[in-house]
Protein backbone atom coordinates (compact mmCIF):
# COMPACT_ATOMS: atom_id res chain seq x y z
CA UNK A 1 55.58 -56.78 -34.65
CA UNK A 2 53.71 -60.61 -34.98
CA UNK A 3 50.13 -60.16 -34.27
CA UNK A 4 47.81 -63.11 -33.65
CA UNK A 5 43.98 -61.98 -34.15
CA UNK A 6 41.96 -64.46 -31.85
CA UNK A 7 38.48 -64.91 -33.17
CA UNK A 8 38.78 -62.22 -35.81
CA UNK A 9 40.12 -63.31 -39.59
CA UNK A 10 41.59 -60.63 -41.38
CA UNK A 11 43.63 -60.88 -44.05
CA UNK A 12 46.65 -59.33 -43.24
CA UNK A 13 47.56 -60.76 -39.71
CA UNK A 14 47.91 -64.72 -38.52
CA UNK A 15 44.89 -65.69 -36.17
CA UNK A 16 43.25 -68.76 -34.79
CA UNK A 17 39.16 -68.81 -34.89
CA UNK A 18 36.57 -71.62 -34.28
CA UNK A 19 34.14 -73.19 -36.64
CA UNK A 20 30.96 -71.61 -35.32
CA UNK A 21 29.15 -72.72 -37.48
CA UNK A 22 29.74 -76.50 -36.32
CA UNK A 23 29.18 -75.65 -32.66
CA UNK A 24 25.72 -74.16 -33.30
CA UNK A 25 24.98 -77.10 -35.68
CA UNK A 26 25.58 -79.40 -33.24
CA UNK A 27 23.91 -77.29 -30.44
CA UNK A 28 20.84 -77.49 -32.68
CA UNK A 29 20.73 -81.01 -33.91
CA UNK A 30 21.08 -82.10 -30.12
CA UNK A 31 17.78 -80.15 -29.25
CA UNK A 32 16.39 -82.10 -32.43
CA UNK A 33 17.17 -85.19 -31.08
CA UNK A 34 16.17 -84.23 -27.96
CA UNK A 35 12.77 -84.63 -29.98
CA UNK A 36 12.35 -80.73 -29.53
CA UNK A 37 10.03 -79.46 -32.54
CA UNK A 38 10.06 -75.86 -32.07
CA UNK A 39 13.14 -74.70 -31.43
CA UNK A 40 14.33 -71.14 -31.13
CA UNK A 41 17.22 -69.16 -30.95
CA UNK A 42 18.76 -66.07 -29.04
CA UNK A 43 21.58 -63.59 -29.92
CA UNK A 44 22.44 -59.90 -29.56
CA UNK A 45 22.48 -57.48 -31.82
CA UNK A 46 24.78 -54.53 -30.28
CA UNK A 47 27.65 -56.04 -32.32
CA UNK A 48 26.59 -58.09 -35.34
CA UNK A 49 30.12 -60.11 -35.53
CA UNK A 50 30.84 -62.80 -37.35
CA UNK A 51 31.04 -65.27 -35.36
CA UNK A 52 27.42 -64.08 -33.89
CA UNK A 53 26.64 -65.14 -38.07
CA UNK A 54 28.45 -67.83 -38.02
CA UNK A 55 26.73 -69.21 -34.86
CA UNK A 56 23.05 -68.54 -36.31
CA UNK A 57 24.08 -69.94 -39.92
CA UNK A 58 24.55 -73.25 -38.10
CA UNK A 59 21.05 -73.14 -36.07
CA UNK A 60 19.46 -72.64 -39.70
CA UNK A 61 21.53 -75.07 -41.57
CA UNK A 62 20.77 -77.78 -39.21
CA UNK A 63 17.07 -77.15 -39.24
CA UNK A 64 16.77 -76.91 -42.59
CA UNK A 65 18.46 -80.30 -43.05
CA UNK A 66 15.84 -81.54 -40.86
CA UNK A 67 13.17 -79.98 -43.42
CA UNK A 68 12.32 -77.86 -40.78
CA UNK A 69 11.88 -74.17 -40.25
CA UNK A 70 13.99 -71.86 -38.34
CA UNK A 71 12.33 -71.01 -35.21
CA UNK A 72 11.99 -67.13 -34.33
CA UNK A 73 15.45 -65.59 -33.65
CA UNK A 74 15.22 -63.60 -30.43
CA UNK A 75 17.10 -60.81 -30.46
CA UNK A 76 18.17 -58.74 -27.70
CA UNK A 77 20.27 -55.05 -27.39
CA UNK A 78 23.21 -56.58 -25.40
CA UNK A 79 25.06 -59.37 -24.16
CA UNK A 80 24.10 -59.39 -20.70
CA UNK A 81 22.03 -61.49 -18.08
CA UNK A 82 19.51 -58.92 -18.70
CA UNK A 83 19.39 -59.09 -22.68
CA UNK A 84 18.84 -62.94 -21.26
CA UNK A 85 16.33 -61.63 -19.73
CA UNK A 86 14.31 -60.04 -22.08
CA UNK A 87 14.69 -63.10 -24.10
CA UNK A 88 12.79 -65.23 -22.25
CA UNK A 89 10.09 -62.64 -21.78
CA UNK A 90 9.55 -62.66 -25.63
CA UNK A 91 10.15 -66.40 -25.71
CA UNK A 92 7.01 -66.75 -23.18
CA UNK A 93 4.77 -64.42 -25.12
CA UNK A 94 5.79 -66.26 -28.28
CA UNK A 95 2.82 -68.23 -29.93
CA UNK A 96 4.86 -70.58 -31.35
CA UNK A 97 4.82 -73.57 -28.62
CA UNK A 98 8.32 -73.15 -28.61
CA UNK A 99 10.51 -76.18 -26.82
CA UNK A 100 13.92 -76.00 -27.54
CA UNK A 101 16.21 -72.37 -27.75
CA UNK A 102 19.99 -72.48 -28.65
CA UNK A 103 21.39 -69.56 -26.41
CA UNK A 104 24.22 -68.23 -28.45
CA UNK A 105 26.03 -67.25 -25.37
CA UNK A 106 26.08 -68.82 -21.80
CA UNK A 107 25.84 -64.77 -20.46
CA UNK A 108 22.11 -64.87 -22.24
CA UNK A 109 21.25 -68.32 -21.10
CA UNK A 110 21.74 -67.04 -17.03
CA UNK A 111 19.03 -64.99 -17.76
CA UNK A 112 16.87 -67.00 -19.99
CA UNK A 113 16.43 -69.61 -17.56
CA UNK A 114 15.71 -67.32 -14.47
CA UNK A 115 12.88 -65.50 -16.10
CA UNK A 116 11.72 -68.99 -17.18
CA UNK A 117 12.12 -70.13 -13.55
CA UNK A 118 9.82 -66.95 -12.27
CA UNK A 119 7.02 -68.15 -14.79
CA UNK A 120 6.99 -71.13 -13.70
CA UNK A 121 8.22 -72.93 -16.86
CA UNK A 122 9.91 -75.96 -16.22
CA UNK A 123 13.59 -76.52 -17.89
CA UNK A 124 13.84 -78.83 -19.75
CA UNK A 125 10.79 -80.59 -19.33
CA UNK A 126 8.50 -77.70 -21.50
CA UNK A 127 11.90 -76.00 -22.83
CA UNK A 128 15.24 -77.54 -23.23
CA UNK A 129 18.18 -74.83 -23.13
CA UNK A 130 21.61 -75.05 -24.79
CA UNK A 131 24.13 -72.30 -23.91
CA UNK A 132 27.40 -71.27 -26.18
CA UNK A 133 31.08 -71.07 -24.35
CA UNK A 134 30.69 -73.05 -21.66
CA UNK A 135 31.77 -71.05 -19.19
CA UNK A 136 33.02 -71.55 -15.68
CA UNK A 137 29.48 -71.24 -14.29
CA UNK A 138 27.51 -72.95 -16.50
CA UNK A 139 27.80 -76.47 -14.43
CA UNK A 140 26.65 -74.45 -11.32
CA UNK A 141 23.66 -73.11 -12.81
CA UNK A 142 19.78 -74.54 -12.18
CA UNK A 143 19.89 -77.07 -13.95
CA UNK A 144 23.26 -77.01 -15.24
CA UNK A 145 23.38 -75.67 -18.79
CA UNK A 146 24.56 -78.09 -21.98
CA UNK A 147 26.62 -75.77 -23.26
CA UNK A 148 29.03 -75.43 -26.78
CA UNK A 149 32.95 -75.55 -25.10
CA UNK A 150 35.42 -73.24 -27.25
CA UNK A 151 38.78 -74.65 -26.66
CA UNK A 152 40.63 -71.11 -25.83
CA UNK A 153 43.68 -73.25 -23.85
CA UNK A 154 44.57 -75.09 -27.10
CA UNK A 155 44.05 -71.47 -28.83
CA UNK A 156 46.25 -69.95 -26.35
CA UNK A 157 49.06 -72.12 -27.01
CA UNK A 158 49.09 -72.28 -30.81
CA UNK A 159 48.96 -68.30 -31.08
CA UNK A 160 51.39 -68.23 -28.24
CA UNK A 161 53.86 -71.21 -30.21
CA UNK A 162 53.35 -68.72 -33.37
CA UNK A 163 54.55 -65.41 -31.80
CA UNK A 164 57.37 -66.95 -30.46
CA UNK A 165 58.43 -68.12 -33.92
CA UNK A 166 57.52 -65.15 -35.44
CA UNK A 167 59.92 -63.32 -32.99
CA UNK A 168 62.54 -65.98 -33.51
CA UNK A 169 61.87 -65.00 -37.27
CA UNK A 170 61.45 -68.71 -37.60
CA UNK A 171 57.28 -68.35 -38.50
CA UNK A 172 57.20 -69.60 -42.48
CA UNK A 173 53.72 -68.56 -43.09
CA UNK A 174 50.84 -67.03 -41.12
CA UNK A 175 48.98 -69.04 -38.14
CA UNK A 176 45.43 -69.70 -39.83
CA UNK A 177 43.33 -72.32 -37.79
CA UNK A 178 40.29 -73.08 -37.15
CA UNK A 179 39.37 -75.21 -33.91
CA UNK A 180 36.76 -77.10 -33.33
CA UNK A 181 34.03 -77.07 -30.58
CA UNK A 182 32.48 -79.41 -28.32
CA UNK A 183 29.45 -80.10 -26.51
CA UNK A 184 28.92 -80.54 -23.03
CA UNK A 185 25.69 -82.39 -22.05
CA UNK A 186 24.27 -81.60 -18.85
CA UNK A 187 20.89 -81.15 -17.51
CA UNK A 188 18.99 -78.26 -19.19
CA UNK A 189 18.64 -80.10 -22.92
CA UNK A 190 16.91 -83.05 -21.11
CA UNK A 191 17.04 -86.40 -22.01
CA UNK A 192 16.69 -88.39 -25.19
CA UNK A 193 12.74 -88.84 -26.20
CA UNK A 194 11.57 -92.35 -24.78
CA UNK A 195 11.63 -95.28 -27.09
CA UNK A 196 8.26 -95.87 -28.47
């Protein structure tokens, strides 16, 4: 039977995956020239995947290309609203005058910015926010969240276009692609710093 893995890469089945590492690179580098000096990042540890590697491999690359540090990681049990949650509890009892956090997941980022809301920290004026999957509700959200877009309809339909080769028996060779991201710019990274 054809399998397609989607996200995964083993080495026995076709699958289709996304460069994770780009989409947290260019999640960070926007906060960077967002003129954000501090910049954080949150992820969850109940299932240390790769692509949770990936994403953090990017926010560290891109600093450190900048010559600057990696901001604290902020890790929370689960990939909920309330692992968001606890995030930005830490993040406000952080000393490091934190201004920038890449959310590796839009779920965390919901809520991230409420607790930031409740403590009266203003987003993105003292903290810009980027999310990761822009999902549906990430426009609707206060302010809307810049967000990292994973491009699961042209996913779909290349692992879909494979298994119906494959069951054709027409498939020469295993699907193996890699798609890229994109980011959406909306509210909660803020505007670029004002020309001097």
């Amino acid at each position: 039977m054809p399998i397609v893995a989607f996200q995964r890469r083993p080495s026995h089945h076709s699958w289709v995956d996304v460069d994770n590492v780009a989409g947290a690179a260019a999640a960070t580098r926007h906060l960077l020239d967002r003129g954000r000096t501090c910049i954080a990042a949150v992820a969850w540890a109940s299932i240390r995947s790769a692509a949770v590697e990936a994403r953090l491999d990017g926010y560290r690359q891109t600093l450190r290309a900048a010559g600057r540090d990696p901001g604290p990681i902020l890790w929370v049990p689960d990939l909920s609203e309330k692992g968001g949650a606890r995030a930005g509890t830490a993040l406000l009892a952080c000393p490091a005058g934190i201004d920038g956090v890449v959310v590796l997941s839009d779920v965390l980022a919901v809520g991230l910015l409420h607790t930031l809301w409740r403590a009266g920290r203003r987003v993105p004026e003292d903290v810009a926010v980027v999310g990761y999957d822009d999902l549906s509700f990430a426009p609707y959200l206060t302010p809307p969240l810049t967000s990292v877009r994973l491009p699961y309809d042209a996913m779909g339909r290349a692992a879909a276009a494979w298994l119906v080769s494959a069951a054709r028996g027409r498939a020469e060779s295993p699907l193996r692609r890699v798609f890229q991201p994109e980011l959406v710019v909306r509210e909660s990274s803020g505007p670029p710093p004002a020309a001097a």
